[in-house]
C-alpha atoms as a PDB file:
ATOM      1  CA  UNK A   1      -9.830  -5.060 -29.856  1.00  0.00           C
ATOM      2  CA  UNK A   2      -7.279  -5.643 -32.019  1.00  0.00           C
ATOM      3  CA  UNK A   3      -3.409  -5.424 -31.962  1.00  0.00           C
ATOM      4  CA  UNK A   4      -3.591  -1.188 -33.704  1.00  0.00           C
ATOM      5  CA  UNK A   5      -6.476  -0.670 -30.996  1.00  0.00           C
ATOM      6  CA  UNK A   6      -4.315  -2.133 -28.211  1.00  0.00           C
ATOM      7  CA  UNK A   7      -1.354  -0.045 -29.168  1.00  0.00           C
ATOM      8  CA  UNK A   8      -3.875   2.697 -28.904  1.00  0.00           C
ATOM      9  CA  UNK A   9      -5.166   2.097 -25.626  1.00  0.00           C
ATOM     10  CA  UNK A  10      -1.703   1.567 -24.364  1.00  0.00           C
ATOM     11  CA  UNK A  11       0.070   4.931 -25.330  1.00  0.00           C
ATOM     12  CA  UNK A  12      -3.654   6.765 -24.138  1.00  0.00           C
ATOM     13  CA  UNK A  13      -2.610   5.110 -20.238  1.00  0.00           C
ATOM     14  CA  UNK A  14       0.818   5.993 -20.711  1.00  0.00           C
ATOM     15  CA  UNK A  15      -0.421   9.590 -21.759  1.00  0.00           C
ATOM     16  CA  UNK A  16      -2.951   9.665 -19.024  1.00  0.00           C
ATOM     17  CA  UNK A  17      -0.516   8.236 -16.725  1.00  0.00           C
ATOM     18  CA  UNK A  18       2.009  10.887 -17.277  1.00  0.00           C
ATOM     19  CA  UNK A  19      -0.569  13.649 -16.380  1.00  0.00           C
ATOM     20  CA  UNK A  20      -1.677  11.789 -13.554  1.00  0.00           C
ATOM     21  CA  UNK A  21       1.763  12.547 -12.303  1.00  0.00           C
ATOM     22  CA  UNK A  22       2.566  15.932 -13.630  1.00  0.00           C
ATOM     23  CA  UNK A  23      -0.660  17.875 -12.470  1.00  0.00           C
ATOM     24  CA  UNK A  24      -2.674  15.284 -10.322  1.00  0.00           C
ATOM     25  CA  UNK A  25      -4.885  12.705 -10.760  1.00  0.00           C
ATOM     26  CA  UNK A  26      -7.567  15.231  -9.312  1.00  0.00           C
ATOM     27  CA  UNK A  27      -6.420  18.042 -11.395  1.00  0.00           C
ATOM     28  CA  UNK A  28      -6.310  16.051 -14.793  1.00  0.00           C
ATOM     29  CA  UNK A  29      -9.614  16.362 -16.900  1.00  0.00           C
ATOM     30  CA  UNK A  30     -10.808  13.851 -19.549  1.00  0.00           C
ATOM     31  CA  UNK A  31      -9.966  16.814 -21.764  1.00  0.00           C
ATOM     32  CA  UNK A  32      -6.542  16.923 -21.149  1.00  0.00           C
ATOM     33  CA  UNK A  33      -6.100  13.374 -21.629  1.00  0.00           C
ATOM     34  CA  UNK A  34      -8.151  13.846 -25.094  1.00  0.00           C
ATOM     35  CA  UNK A  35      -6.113  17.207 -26.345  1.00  0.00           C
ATOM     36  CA  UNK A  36      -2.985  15.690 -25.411  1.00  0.00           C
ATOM     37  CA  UNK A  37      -3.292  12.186 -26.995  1.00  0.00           C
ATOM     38  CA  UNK A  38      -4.742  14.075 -30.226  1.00  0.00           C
ATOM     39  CA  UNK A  39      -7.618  12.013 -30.460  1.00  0.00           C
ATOM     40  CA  UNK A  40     -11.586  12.211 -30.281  1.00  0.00           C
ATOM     41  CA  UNK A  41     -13.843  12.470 -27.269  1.00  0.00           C
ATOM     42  CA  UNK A  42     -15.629   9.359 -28.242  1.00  0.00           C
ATOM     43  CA  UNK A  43     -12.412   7.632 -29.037  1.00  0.00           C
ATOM     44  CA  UNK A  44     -11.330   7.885 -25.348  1.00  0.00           C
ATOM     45  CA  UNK A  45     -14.778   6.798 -24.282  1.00  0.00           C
ATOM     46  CA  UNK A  46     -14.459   3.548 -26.444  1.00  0.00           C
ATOM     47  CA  UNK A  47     -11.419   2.522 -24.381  1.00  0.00           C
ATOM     48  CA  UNK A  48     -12.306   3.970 -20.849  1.00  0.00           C
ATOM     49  CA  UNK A  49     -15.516   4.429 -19.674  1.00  0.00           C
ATOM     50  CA  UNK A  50     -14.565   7.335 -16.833  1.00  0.00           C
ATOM     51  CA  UNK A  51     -11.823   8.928 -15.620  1.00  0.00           C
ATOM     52  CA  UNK A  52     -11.819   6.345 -12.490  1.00  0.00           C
ATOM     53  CA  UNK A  53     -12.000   3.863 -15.102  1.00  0.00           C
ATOM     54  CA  UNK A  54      -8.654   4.893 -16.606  1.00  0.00           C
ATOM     55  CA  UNK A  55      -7.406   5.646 -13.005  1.00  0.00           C
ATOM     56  CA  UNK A  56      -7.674   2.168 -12.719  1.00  0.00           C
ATOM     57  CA  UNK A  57      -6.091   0.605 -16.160  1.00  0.00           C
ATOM     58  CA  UNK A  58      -2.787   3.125 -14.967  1.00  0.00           C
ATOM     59  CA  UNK A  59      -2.519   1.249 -11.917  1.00  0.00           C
ATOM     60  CA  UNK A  60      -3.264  -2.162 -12.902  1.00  0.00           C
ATOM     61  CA  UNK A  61      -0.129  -1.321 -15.989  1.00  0.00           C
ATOM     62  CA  UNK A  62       2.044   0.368 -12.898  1.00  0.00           C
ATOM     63  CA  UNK A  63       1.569  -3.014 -10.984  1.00  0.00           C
ATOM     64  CA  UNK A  64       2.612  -4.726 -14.650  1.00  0.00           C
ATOM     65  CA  UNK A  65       5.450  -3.266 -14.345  1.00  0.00           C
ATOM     66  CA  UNK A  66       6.267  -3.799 -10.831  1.00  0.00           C
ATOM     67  CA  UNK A  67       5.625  -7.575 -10.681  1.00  0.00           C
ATOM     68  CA  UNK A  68       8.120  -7.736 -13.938  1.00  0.00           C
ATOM     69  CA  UNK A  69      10.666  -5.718 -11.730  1.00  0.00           C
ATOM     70  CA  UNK A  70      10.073  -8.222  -9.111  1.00  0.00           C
ATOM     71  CA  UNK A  71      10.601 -10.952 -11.175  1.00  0.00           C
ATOM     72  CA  UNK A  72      13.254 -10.278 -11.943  1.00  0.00           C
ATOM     73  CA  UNK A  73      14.591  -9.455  -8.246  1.00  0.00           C
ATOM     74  CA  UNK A  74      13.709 -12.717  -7.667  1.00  0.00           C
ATOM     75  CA  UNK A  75      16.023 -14.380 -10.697  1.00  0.00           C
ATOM     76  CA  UNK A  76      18.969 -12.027  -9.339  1.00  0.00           C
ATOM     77  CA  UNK A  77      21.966 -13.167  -7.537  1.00  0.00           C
ATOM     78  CA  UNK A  78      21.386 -11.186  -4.333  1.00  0.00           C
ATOM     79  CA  UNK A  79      21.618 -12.636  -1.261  1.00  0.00           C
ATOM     80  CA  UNK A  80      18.340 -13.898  -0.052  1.00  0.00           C
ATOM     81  CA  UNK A  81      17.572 -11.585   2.694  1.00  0.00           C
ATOM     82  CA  UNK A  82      17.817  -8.640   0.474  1.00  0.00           C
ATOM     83  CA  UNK A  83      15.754 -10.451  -1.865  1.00  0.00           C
ATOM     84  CA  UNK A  84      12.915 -10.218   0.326  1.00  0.00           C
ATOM     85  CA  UNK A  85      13.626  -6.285   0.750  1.00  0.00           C
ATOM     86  CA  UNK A  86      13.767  -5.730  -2.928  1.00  0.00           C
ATOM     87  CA  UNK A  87      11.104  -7.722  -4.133  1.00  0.00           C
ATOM     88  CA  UNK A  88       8.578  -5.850  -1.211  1.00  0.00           C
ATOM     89  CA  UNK A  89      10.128  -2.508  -2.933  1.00  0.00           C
ATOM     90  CA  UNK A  90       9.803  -3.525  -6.420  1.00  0.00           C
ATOM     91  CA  UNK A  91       5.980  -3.585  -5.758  1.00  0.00           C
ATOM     92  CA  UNK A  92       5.475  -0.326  -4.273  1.00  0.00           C
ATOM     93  CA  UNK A  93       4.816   2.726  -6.394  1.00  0.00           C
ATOM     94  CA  UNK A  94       8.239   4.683  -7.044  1.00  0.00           C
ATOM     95  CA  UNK A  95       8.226   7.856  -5.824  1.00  0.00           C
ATOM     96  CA  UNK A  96       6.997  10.011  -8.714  1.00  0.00           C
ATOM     97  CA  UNK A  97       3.828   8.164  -8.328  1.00  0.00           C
ATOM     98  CA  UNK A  98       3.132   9.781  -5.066  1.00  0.00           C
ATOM     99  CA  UNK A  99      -0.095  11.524  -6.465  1.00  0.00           C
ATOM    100  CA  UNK A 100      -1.830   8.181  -8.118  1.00  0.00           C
ATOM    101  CA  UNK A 101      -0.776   6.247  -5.183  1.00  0.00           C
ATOM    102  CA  UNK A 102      -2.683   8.738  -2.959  1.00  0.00           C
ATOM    103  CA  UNK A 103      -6.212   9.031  -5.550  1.00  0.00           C
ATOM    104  CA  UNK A 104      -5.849   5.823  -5.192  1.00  0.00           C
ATOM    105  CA  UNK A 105      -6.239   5.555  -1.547  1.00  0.00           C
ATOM    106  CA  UNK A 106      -8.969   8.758  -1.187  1.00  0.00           C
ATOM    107  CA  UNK A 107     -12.103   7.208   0.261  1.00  0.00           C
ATOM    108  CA  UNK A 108     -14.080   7.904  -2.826  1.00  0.00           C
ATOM    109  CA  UNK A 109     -11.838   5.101  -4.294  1.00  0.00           C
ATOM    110  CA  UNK A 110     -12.344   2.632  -1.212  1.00  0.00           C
ATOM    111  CA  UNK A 111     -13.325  -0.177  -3.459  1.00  0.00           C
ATOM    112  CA  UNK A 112     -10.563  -0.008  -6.380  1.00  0.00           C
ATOM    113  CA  UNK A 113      -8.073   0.583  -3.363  1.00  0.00           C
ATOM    114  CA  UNK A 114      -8.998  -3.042  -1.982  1.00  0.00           C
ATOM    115  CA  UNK A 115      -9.050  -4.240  -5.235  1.00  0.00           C
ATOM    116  CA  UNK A 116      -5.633  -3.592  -6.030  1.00  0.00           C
ATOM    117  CA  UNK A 117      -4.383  -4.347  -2.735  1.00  0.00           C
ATOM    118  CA  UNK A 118      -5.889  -8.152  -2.958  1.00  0.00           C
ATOM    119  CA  UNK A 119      -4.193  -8.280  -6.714  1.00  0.00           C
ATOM    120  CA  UNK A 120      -1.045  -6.909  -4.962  1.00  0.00           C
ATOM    121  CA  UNK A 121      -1.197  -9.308  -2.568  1.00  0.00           C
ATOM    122  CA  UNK A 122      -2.113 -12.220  -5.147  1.00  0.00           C
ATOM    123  CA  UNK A 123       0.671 -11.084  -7.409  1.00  0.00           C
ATOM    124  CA  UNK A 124       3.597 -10.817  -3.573  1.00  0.00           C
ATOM    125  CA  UNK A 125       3.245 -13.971  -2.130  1.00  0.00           C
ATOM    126  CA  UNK A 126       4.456 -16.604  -4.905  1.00  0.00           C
ATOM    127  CA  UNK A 127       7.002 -14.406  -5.754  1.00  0.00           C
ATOM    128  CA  UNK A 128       8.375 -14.034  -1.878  1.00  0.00           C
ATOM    129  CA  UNK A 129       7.385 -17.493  -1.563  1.00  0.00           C
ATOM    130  CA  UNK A 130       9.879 -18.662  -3.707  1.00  0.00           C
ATOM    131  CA  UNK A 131      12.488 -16.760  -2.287  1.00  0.00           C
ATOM    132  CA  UNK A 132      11.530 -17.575   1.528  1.00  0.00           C
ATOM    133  CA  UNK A 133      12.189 -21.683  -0.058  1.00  0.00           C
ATOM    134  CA  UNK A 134      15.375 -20.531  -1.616  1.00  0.00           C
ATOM    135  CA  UNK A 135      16.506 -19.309   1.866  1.00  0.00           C
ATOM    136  CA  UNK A 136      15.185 -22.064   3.677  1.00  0.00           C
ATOM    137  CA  UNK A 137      17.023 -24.629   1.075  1.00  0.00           C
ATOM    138  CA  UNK A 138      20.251 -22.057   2.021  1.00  0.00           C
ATOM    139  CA  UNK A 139      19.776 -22.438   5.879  1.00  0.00           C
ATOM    140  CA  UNK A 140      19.362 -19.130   5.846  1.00  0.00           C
ATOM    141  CA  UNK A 141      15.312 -19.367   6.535  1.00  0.00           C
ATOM    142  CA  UNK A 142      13.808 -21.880   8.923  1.00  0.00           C
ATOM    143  CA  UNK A 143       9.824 -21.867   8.622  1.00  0.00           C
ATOM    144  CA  UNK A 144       6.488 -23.532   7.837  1.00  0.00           C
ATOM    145  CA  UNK A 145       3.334 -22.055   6.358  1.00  0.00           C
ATOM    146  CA  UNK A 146       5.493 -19.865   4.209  1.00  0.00           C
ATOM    147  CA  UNK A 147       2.493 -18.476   1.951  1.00  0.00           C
ATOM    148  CA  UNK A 148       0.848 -16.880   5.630  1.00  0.00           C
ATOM    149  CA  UNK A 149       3.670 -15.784   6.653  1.00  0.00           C
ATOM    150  CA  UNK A 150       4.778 -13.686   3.698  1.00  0.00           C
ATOM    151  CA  UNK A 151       1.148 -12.370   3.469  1.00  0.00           C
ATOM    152  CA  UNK A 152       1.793 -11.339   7.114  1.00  0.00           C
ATOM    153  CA  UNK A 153       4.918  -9.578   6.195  1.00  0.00           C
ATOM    154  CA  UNK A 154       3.620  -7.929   3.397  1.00  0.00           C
ATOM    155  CA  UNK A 155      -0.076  -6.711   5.256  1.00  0.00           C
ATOM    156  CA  UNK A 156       2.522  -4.979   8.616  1.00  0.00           C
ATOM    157  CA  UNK A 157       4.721  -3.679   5.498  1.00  0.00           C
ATOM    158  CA  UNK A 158       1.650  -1.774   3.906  1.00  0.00           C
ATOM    159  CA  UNK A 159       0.163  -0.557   7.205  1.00  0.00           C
ATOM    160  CA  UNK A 160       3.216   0.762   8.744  1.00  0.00           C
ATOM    161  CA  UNK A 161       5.549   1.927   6.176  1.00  0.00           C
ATOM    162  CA  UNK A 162       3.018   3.639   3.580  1.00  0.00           C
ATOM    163  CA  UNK A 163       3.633   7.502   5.682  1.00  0.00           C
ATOM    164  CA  UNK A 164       7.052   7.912   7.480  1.00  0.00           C
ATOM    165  CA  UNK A 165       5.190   7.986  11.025  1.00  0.00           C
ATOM    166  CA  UNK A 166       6.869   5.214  13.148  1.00  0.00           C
ATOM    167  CA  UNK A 167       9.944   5.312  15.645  1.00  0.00           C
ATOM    168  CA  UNK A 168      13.370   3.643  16.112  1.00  0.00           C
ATOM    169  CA  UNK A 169      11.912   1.599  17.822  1.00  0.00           C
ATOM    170  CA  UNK A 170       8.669   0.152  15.759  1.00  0.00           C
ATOM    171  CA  UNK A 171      11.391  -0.970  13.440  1.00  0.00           C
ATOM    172  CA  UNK A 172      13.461  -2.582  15.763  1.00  0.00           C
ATOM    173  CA  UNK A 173      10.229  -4.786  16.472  1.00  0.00           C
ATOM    174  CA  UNK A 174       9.566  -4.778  12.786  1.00  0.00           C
ATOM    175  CA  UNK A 175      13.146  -5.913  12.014  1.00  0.00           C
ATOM    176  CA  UNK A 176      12.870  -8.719  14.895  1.00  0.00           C
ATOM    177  CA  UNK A 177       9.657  -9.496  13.834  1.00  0.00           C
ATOM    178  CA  UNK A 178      10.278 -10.889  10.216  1.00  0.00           C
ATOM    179  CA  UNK A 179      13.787 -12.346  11.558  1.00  0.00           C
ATOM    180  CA  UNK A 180      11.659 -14.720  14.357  1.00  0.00           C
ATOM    181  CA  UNK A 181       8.717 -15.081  11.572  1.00  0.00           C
ATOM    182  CA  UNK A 182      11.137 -16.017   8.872  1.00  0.00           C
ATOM    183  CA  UNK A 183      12.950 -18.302  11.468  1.00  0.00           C
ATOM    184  CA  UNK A 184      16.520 -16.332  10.812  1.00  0.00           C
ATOM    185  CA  UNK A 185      19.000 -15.900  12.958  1.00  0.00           C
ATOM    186  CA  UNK A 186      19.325 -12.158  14.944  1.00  0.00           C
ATOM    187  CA  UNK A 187      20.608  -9.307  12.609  1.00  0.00           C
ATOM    188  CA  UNK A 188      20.071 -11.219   9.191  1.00  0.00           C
ATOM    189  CA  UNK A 189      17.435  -8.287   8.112  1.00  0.00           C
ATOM    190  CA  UNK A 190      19.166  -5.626  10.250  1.00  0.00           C
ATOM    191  CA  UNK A 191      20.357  -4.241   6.659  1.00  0.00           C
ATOM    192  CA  UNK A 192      16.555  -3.056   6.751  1.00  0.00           C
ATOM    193  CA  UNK A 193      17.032  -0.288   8.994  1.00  0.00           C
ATOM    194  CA  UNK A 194      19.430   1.764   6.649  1.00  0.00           C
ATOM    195  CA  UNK A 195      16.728   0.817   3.725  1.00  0.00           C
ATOM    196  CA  UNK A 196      13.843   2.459   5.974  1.00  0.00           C
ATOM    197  CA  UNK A 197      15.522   5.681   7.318  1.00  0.00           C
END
């Protein structure tokens, strides 16, 4: 594909994406997508197979630009410990992208969802990595195995914050959790309370 075919296939996602989030990834037909980009049927099927196909290629350009939002978290003056806040919220979806995030996660998608949680892992870790060594060369951070336990963080971070179903006190033991984990002292990532409410 050249460089006028990948300029095609990029505004098609960021048509498709767009529609994903006005009407629903469910409620969006192959037409729409099609009628709206202005192009032909087999012009859509050249660059996406299926729908799920281009479900897929929206995500994996969301988490582009996520990883380049944590990037550059990470190359920001804040202070370390909200580094490792931001950086976990620059790769979540935002939320306008409520309705991709959850066709996503429908069990019909069970295999893309683990796909893209592995990448999301693969893409976390070296970049919370660094900032757990920048913390630790601070005194701010005090820990081995530093790769596991950001992978830890991140896996408790997707299971209990993806609804808004936990108490006062599951992130009091969240809170204390990554503080003993990161090997900080008490109330360095109390700031994450006000960030979760």
């Amino acid at each position: 594909m050249g460089e006028k075919g990948e300029r095609r296939r990029r505004e098609l996602l960021r048509i498709a994406y767009r529609l994903f989030i006005e009407k629903g990834y469910e409620n969006t037909s192959i037409d729409e997508i099609i009628a709206a980009a202005g192009i032909a049927k087999g012009t859509y099927y050249y660059y996406f197979p299926s729908k799920e196909a281009t479900l897929e290629a929206v995500v994996d350009m969301m988490m582009n630009e996520e990883a380049e939002k944590a990037k550059a978290v990470v190359a920001s003056p804040l202070p370390v410990p909200q580094k490792v806040a931001a950086v976990i919220y620059a790769l979540r979806p935002q939320p306008g992208e409520a309705s991709i995030a959850d066709a996503v996660e429908a069990k019909e998608n069970i295999v893309l969802h683990e796909k893209l949680n592995q990448r999301l892992l693969n893409e976390a870790i070296p970049l919370l990595a660094e900032v757990v060594r920048e913390g630790i060369s601070q005194g701010v951070f005090d820990c081995g195995q530093i790769e596991e336990r950001v992978k830890m963080i991140l896996i408790i971070c997707s299971e209990m914050f993806d609804d808004s179903d936990f108490t006062e006190n599951e992130i009091t033991a969240f809170i204390d959790m990554v503080e003993k984990m990161l090997g900080a002292a008490s109330g360095t990532m109390a700031f994450i309370r006000d960030l979760i409410r």
